[in-house]
PDB file of N, CA and C in Angstrom:
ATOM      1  N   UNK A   1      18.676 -91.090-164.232  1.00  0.00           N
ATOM      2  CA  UNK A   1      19.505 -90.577-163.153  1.00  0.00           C
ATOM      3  C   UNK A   1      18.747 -89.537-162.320  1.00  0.00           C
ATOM      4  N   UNK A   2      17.925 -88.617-162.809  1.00  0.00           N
ATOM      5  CA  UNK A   2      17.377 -87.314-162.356  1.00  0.00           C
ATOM      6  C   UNK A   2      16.503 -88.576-161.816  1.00  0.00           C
ATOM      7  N   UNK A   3      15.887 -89.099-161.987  1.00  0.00           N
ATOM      8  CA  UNK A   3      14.522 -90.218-161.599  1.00  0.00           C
ATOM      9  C   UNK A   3      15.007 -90.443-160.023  1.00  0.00           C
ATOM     10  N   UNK A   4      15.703 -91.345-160.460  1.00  0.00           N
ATOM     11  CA  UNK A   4      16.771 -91.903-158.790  1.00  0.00           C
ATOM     12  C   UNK A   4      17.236 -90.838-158.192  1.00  0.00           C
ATOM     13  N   UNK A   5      17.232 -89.756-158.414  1.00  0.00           N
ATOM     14  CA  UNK A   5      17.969 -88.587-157.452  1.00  0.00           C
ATOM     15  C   UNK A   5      16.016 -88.315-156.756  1.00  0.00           C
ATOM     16  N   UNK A   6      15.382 -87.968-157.822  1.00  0.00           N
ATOM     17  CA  UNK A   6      14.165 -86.973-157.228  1.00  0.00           C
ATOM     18  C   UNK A   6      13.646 -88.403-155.935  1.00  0.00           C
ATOM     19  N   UNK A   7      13.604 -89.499-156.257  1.00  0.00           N
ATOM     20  CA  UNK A   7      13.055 -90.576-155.310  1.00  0.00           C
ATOM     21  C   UNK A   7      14.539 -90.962-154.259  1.00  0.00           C
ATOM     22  N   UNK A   8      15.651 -90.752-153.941  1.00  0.00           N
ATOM     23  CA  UNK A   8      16.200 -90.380-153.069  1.00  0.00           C
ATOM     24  C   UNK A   8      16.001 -89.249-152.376  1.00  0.00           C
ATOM     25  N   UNK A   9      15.818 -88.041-152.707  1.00  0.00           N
ATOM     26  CA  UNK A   9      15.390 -87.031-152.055  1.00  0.00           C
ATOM     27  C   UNK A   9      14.129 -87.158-150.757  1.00  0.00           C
ATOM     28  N   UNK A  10      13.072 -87.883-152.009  1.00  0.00           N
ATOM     29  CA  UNK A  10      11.597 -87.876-151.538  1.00  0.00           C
ATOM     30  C   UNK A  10      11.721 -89.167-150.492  1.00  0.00           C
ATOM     31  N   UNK A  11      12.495 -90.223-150.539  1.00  0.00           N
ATOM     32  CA  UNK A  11      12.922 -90.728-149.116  1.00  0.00           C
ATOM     33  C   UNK A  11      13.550 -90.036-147.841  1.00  0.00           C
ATOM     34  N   UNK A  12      13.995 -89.196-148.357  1.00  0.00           N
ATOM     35  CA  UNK A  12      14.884 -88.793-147.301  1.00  0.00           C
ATOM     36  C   UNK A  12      14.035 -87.694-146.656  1.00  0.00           C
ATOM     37  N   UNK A  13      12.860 -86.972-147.747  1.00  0.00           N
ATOM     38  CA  UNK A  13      12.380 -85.637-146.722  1.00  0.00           C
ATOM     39  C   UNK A  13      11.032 -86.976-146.022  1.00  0.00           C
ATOM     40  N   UNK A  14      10.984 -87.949-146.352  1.00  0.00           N
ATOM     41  CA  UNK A  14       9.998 -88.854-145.787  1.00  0.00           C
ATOM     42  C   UNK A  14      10.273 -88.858-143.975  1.00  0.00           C
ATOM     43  N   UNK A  15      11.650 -88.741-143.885  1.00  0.00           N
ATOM     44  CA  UNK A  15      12.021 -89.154-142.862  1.00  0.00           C
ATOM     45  C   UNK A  15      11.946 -87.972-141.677  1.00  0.00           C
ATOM     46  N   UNK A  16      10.877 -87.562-141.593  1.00  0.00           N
ATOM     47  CA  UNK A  16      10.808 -86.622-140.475  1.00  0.00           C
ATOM     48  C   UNK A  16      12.315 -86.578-139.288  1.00  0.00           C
ATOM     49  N   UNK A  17      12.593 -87.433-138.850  1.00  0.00           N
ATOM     50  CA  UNK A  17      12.666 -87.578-137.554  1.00  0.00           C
ATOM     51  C   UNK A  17      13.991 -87.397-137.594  1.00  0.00           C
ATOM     52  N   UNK A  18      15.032 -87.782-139.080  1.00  0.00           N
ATOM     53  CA  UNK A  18      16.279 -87.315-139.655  1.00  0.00           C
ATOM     54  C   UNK A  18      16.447 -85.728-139.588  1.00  0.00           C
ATOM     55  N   UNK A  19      15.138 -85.594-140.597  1.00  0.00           N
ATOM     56  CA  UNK A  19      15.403 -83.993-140.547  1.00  0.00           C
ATOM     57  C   UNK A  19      15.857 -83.339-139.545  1.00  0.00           C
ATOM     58  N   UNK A  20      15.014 -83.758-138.266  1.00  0.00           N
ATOM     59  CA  UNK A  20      14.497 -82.971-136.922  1.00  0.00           C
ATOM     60  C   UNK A  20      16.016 -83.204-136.462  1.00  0.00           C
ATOM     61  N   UNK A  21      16.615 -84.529-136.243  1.00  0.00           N
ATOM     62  CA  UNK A  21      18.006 -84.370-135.997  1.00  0.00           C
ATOM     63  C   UNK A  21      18.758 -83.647-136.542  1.00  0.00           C
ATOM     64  N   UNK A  22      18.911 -83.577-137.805  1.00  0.00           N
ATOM     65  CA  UNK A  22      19.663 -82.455-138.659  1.00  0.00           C
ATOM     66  C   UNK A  22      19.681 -81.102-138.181  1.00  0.00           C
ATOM     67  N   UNK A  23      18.535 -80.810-137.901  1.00  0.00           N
ATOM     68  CA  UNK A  23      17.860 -79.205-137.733  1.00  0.00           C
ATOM     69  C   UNK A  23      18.282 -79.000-136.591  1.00  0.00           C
ATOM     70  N   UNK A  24      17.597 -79.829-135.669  1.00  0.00           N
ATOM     71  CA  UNK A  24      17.531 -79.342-134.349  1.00  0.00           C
ATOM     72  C   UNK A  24      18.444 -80.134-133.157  1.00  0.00           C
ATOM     73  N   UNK A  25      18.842 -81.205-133.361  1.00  0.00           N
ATOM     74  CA  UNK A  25      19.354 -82.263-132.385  1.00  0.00           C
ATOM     75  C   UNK A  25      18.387 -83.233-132.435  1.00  0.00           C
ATOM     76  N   UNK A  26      19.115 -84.288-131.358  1.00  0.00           N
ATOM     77  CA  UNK A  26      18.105 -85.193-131.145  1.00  0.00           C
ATOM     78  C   UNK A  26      17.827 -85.161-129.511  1.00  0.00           C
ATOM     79  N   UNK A  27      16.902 -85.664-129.193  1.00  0.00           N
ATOM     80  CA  UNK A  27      15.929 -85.482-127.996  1.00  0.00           C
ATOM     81  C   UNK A  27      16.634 -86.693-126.795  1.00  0.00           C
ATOM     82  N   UNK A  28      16.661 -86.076-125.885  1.00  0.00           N
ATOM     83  CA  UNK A  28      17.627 -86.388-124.629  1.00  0.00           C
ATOM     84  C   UNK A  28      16.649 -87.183-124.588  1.00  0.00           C
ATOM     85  N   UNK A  29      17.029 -88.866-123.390  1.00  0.00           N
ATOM     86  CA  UNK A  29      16.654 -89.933-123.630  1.00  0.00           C
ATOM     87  C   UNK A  29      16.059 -90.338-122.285  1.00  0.00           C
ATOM     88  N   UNK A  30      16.670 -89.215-121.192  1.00  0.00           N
ATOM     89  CA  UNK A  30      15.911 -89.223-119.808  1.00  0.00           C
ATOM     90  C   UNK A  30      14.990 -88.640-119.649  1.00  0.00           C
ATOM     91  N   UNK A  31      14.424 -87.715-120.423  1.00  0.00           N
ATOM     92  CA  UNK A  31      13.282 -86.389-120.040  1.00  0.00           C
ATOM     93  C   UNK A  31      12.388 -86.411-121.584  1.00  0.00           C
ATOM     94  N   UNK A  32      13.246 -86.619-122.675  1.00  0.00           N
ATOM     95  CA  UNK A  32      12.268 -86.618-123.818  1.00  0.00           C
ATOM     96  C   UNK A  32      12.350 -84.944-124.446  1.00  0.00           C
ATOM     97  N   UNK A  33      12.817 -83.960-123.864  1.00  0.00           N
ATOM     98  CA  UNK A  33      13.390 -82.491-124.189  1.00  0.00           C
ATOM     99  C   UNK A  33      14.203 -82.769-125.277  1.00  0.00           C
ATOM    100  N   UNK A  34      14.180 -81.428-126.326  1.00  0.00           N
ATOM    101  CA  UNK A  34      15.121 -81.474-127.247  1.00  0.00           C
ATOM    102  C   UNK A  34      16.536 -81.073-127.108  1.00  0.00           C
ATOM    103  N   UNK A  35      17.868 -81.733-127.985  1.00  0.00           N
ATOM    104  CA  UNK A  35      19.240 -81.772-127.564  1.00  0.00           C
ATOM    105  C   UNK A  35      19.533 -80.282-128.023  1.00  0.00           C
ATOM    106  N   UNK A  36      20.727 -80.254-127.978  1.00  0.00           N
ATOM    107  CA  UNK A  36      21.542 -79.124-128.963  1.00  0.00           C
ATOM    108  C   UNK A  36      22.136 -79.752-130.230  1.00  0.00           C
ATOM    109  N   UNK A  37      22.231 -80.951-129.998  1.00  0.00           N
ATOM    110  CA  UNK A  37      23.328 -81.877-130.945  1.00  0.00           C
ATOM    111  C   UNK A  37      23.081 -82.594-132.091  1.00  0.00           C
ATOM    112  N   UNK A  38      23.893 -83.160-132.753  1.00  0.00           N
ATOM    113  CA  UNK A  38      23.282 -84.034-134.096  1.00  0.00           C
ATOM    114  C   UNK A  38      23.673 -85.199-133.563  1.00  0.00           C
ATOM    115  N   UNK A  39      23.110 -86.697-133.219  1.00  0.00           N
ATOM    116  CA  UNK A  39      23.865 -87.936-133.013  1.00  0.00           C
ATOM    117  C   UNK A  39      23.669 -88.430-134.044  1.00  0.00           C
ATOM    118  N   UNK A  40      24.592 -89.536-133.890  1.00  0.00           N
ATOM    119  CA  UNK A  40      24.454 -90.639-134.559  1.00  0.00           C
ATOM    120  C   UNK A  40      22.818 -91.471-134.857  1.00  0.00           C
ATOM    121  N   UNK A  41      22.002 -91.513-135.510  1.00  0.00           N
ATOM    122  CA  UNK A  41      20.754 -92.299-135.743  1.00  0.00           C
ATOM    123  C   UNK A  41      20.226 -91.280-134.918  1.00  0.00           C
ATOM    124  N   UNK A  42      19.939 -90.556-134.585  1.00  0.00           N
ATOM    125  CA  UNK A  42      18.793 -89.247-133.684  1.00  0.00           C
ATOM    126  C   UNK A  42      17.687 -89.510-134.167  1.00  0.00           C
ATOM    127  N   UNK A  43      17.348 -89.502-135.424  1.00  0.00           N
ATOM    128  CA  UNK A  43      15.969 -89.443-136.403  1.00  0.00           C
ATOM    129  C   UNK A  43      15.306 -91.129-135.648  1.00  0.00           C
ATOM    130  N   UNK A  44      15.734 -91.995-135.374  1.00  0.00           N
ATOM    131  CA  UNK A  44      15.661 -92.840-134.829  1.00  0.00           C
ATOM    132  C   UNK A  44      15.365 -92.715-133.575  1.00  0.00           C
ATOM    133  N   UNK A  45      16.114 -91.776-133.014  1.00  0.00           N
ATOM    134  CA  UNK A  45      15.537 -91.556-131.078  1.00  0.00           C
ATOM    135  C   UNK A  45      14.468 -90.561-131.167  1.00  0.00           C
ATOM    136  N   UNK A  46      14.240 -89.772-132.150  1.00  0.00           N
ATOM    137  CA  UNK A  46      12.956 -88.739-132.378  1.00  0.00           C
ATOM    138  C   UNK A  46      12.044 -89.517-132.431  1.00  0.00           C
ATOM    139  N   UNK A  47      12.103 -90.745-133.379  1.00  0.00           N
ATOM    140  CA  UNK A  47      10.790 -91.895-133.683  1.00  0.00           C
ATOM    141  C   UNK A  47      10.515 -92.085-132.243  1.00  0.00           C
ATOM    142  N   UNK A  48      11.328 -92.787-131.497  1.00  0.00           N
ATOM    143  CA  UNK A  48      11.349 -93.214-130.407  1.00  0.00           C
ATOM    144  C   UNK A  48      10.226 -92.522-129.343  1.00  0.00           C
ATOM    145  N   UNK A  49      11.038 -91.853-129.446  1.00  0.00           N
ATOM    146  CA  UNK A  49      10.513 -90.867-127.985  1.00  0.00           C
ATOM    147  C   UNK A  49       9.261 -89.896-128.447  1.00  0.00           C
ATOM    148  N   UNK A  50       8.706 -90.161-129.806  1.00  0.00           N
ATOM    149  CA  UNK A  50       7.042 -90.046-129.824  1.00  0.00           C
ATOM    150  C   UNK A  50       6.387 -91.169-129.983  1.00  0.00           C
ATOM    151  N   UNK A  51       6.529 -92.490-129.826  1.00  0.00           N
ATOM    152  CA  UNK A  51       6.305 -93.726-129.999  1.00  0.00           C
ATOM    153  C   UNK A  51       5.824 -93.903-128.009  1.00  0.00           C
ATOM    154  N   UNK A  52       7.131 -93.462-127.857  1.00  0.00           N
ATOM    155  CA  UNK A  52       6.974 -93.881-126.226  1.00  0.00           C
ATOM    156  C   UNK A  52       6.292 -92.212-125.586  1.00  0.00           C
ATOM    157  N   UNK A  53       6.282 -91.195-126.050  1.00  0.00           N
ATOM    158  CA  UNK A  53       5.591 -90.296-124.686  1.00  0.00           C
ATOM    159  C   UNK A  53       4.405 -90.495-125.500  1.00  0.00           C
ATOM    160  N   UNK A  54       3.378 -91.364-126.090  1.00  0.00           N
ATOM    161  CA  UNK A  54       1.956 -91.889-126.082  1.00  0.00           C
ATOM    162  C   UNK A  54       2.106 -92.717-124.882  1.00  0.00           C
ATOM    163  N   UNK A  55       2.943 -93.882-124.864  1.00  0.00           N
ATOM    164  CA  UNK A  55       3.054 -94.602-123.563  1.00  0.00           C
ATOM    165  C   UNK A  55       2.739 -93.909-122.286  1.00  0.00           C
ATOM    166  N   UNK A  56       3.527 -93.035-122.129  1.00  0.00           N
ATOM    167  CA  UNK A  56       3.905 -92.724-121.224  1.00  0.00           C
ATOM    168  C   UNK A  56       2.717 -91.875-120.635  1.00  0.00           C
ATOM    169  N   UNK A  57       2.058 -90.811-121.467  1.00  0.00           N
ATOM    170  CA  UNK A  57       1.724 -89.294-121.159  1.00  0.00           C
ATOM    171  C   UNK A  57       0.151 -89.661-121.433  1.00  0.00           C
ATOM    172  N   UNK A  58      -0.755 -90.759-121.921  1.00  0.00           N
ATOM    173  CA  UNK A  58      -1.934 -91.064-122.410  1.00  0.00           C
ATOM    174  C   UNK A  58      -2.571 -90.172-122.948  1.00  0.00           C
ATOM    175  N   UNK A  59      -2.401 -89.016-123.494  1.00  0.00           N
ATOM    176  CA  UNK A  59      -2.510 -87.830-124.081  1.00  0.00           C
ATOM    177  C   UNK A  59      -3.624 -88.271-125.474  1.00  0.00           C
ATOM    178  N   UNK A  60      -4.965 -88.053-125.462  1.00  0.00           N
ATOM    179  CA  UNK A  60      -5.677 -88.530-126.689  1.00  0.00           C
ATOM    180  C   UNK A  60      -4.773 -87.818-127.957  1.00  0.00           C
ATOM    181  N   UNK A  61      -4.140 -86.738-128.030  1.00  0.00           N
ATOM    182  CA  UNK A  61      -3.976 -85.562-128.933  1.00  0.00           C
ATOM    183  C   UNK A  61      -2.509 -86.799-129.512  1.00  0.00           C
ATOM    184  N   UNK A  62      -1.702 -87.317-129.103  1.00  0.00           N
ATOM    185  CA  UNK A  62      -0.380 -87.818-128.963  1.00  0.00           C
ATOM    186  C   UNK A  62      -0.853 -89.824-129.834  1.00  0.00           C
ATOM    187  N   UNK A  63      -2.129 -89.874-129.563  1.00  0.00           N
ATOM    188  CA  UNK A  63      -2.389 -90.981-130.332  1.00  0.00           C
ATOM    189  C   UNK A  63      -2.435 -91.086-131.858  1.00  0.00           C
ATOM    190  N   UNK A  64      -2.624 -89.501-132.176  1.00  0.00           N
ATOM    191  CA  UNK A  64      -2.359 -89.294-133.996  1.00  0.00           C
ATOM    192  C   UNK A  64      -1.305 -89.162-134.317  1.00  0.00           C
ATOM    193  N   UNK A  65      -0.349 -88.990-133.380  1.00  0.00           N
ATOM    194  CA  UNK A  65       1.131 -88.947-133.681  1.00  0.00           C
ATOM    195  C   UNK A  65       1.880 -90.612-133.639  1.00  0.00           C
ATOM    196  N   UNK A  66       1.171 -91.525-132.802  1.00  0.00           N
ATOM    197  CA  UNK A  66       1.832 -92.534-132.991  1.00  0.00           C
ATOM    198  C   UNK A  66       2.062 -93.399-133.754  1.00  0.00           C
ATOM    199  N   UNK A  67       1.004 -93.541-134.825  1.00  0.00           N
ATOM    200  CA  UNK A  67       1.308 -94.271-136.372  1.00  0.00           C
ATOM    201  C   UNK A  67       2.367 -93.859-137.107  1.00  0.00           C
ATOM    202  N   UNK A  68       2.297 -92.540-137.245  1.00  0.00           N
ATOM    203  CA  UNK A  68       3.397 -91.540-137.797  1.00  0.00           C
ATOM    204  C   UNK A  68       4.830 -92.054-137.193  1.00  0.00           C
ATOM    205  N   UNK A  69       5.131 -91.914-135.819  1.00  0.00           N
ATOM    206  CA  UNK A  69       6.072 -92.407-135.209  1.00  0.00           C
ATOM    207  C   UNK A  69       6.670 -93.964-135.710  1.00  0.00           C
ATOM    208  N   UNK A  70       5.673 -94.736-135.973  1.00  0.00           N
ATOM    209  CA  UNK A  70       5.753 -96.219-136.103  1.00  0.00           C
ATOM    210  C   UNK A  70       6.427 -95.931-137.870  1.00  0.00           C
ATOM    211  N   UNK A  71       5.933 -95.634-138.510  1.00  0.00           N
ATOM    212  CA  UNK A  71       5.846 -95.688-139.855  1.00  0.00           C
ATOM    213  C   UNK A  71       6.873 -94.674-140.294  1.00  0.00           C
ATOM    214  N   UNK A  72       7.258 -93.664-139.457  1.00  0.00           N
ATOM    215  CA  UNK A  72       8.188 -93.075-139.631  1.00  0.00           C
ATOM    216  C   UNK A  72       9.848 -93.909-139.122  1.00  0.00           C
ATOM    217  N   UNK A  73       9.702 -94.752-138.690  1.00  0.00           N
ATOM    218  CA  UNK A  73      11.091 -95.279-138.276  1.00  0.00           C
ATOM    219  C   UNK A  73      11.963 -96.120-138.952  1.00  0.00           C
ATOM    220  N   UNK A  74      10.929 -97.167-140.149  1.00  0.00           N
ATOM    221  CA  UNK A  74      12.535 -97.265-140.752  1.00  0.00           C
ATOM    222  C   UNK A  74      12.393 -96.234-141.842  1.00  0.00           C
ATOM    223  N   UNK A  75      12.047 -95.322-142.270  1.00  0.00           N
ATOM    224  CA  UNK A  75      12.730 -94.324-143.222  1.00  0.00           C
ATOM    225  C   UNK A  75      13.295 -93.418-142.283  1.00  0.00           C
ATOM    226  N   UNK A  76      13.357 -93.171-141.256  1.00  0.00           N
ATOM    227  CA  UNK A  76      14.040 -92.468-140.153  1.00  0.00           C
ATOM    228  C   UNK A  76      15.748 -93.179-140.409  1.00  0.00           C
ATOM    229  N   UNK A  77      15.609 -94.597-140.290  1.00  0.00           N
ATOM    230  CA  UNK A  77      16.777 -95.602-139.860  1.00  0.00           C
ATOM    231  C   UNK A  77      17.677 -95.228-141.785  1.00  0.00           C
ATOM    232  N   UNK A  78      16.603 -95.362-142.664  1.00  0.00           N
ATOM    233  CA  UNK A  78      16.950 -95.168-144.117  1.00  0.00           C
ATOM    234  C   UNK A  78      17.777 -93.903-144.307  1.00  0.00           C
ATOM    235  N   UNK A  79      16.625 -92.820-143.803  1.00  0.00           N
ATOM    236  CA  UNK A  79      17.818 -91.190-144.053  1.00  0.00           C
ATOM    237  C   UNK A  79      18.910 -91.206-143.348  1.00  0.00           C
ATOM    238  N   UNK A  80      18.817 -91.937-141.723  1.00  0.00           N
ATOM    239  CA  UNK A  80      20.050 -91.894-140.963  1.00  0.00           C
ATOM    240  C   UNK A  80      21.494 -92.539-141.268  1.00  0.00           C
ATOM    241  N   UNK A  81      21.348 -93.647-141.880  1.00  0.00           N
ATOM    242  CA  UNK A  81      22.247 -94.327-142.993  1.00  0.00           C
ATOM    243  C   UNK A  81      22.665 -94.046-144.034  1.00  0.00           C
ATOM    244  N   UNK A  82      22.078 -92.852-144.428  1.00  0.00           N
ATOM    245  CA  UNK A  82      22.473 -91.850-145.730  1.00  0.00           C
ATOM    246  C   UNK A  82      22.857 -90.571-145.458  1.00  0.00           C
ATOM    247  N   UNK A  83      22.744 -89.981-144.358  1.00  0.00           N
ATOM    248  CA  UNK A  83      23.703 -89.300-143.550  1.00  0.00           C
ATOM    249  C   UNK A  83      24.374 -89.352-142.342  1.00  0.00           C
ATOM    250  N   UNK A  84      24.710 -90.766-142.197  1.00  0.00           N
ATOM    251  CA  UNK A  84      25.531 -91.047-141.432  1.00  0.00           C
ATOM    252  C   UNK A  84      26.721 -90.076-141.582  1.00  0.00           C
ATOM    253  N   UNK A  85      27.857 -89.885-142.697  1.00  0.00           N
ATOM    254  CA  UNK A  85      28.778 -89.133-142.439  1.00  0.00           C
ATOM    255  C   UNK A  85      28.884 -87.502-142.157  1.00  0.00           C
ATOM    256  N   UNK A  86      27.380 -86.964-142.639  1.00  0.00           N
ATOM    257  CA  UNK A  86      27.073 -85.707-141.879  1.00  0.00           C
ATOM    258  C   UNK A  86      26.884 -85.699-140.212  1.00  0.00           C
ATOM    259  N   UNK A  87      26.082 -86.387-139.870  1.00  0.00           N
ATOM    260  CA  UNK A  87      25.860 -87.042-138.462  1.00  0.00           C
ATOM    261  C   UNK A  87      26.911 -87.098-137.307  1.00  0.00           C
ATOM    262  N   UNK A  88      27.962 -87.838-138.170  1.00  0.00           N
ATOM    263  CA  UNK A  88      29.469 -87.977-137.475  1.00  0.00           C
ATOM    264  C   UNK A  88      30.078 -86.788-137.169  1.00  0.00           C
ATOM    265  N   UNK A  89      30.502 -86.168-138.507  1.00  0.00           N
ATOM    266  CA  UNK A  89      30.983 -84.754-138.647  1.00  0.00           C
ATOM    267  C   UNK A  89      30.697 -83.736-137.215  1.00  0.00           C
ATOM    268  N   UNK A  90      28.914 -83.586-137.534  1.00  0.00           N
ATOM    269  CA  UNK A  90      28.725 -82.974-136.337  1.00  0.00           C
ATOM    270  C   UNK A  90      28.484 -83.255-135.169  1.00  0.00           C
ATOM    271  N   UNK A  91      28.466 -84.546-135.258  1.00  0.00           N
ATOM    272  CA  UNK A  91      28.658 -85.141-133.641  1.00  0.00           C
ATOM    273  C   UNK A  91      30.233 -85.053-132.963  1.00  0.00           C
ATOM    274  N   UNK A  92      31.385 -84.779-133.722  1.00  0.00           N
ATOM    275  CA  UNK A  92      32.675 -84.855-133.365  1.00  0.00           C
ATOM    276  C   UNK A  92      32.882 -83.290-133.165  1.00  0.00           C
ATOM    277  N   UNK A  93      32.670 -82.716-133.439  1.00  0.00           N
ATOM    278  CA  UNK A  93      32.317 -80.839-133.814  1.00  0.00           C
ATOM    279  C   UNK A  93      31.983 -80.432-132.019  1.00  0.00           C
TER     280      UNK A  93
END
């Protein structure tokens, strides 16, 4: 039981981009700036929107971030599905 708890955990701090929603909001979808808010799947639009401002910004520094971005998204999609009902909470708040 302690086994399956410590490797739930260690998925979930995997998920950068959850956290960052948790913590901080998730990142507005016109400008790429950070929210005030918690949404629904955010950790998912965090992946996002460092996936795409490499696209966008050709930034050499932003190309070490984009694997991370890639590889961070479905454990992003994983933590976001496991706090989905925190997510809600404070998205209705």
């Amino acid at each position: 039981m302690i086994r399956a708890l410590c490797i739930l955990l260690l998925c979930c701090m995997c998920s950068c981009g959850t956290v960052a929603n948790l913590a901080f909001g998730a990142p507005k979808t016109n400008n790429g700036f950070m929210g005030l808010e918690t949404r629904v799947y955010g950790g998912i639009q965090w992946d996002f929107a460092v996936i795409t401002a490499f696209a966008e910004e050709e930034n050499p520094l932003l190309l070490l971030s984009l694997p991370l971005g890639i590889i961070d998204f479905p454990l992003s999609f994983v933590g976001d599905t496991f706090t989905l009902p925190i997510a809600i909470k404070f998205s209705q708040e």
